[in-house]
N, C-alpha and C. Protein backbone atom coordinates (compact mmCIF):
# COMPACT_ATOMS: atom_id res chain seq x y z
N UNK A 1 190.87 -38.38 43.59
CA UNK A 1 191.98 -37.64 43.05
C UNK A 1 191.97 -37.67 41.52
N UNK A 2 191.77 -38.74 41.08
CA UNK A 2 191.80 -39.19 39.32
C UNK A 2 190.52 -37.71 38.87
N UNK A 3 189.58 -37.49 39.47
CA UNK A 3 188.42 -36.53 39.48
C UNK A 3 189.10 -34.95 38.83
N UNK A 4 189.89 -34.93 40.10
CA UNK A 4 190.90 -33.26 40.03
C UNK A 4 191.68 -33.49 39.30
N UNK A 5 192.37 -34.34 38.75
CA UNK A 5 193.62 -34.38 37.27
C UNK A 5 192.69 -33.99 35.95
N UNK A 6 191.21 -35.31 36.32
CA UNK A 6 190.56 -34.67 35.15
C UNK A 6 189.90 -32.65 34.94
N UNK A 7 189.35 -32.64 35.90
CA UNK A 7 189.29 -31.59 36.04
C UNK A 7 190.51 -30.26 35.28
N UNK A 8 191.66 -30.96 36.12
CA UNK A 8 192.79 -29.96 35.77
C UNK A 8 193.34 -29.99 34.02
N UNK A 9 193.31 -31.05 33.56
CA UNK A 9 192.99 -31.22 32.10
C UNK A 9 192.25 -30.37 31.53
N UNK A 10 191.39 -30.61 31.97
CA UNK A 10 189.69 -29.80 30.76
C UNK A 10 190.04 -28.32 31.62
N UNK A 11 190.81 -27.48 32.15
CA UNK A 11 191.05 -26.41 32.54
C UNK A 11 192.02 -25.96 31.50
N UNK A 12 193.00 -26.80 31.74
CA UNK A 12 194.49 -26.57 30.94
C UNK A 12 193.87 -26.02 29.05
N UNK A 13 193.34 -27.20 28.91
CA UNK A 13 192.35 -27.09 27.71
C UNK A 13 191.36 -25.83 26.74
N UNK A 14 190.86 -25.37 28.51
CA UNK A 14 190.28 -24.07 28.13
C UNK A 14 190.86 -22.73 27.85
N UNK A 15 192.08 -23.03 28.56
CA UNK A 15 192.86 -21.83 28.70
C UNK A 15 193.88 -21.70 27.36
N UNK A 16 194.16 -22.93 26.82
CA UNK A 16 194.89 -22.90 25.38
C UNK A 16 194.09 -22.27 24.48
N UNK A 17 192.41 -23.20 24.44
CA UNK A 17 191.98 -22.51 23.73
C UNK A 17 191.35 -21.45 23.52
N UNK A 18 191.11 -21.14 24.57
CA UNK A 18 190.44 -19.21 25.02
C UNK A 18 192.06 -18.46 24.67
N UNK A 19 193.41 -19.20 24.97
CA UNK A 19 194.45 -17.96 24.19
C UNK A 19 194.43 -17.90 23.07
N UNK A 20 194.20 -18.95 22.23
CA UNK A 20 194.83 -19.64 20.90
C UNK A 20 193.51 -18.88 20.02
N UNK A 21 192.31 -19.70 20.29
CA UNK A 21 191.01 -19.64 19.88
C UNK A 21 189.36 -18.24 20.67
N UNK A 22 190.06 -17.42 20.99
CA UNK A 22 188.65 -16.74 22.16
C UNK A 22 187.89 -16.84 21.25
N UNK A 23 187.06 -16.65 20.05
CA UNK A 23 185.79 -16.62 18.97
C UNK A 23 185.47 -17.93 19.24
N UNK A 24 186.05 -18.93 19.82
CA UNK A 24 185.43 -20.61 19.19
C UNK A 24 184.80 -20.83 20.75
N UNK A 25 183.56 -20.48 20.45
CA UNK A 25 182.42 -20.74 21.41
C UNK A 25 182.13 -21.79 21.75
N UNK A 26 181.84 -22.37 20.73
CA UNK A 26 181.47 -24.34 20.59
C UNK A 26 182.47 -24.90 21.62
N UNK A 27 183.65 -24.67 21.00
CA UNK A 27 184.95 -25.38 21.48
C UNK A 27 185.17 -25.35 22.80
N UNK A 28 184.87 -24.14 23.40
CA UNK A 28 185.29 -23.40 25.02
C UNK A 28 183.84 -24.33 25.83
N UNK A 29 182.81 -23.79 24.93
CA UNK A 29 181.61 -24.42 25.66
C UNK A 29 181.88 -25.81 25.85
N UNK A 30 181.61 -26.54 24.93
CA UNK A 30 181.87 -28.40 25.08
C UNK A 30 183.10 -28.49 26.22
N UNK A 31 184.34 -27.66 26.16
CA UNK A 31 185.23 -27.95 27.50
C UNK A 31 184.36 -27.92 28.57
N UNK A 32 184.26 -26.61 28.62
CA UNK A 32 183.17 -25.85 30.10
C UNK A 32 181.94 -27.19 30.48
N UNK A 33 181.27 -27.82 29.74
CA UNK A 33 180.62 -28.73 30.40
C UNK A 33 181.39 -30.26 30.29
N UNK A 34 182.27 -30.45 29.91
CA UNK A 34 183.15 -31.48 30.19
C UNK A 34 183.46 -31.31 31.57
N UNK A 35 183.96 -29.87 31.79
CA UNK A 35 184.98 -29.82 32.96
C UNK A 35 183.60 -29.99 34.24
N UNK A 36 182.46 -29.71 33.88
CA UNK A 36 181.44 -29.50 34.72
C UNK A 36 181.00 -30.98 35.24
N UNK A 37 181.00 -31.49 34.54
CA UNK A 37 180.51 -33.54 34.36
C UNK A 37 181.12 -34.11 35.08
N UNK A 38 182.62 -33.21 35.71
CA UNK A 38 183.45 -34.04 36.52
C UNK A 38 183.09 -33.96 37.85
N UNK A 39 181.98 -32.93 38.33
CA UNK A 39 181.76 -32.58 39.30
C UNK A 39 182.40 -31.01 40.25
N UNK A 40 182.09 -31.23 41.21
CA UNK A 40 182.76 -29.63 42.05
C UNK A 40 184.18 -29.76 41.60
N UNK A 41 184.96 -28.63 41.78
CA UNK A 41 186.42 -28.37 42.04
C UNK A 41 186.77 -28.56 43.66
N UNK A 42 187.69 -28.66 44.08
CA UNK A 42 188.02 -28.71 45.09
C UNK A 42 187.22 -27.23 46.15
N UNK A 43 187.00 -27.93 47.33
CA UNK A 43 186.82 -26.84 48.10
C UNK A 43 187.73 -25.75 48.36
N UNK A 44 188.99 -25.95 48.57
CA UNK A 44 190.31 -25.14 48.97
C UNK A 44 190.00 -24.06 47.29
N UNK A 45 189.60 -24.42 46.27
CA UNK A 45 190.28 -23.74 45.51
C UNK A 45 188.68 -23.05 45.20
N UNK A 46 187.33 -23.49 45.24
CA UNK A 46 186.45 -22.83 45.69
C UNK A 46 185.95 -21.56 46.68
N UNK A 47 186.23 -21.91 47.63
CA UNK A 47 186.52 -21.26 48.92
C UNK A 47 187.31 -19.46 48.70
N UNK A 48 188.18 -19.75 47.55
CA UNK A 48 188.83 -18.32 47.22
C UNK A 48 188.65 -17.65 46.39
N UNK A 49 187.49 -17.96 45.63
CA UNK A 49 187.13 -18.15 44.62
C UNK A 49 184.81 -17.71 44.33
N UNK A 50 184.76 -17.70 45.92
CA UNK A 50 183.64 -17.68 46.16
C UNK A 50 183.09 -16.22 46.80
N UNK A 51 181.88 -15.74 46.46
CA UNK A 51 182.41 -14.33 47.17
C UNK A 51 181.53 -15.21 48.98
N UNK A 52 182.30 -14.04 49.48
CA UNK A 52 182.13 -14.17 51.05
C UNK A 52 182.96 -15.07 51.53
N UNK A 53 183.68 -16.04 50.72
CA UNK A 53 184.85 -16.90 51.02
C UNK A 53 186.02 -16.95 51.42
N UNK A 54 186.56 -15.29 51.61
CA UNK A 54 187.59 -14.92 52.21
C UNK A 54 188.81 -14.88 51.58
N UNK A 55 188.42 -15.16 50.16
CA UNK A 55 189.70 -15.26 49.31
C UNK A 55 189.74 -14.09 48.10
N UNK A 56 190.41 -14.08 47.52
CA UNK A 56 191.28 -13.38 46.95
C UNK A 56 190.33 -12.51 46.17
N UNK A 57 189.04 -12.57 46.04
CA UNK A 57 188.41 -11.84 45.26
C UNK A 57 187.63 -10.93 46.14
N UNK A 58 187.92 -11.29 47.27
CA UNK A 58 186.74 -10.85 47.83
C UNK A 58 187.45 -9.00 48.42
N UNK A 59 186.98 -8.35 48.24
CA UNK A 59 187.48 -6.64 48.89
C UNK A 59 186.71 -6.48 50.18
């Protein structure tokens, strides 16, 4: 669980700074493999997220 808080952090993170900052590449990138180091995201939130996964992206 401690895994997915981190996760949800380095998300929260990206999204401030992709509103605040979209040009700061460095910044977004170094999140993006932070958030990656933590491992998968949850399946449930994968799963909808995946094509052929039956979720919300999928037409």
């Amino acid at each position: 669980m401690h895994r997915y808080g981190k996760q949800y952090q380095y998300f929260q993170q990206i999204v401030a700074v992709y509103e605040s900052e979209p040009d700061n590449y460095a910044r977004l990138s170094g999140l993006m493999q932070g958030m990656q180091e933590t491992g998968q995201p949850p399946s449930e939130i994968v799963k909808d997220l995946a094509p052929g996964g039956r979720g919300k992206l999928d037409k």
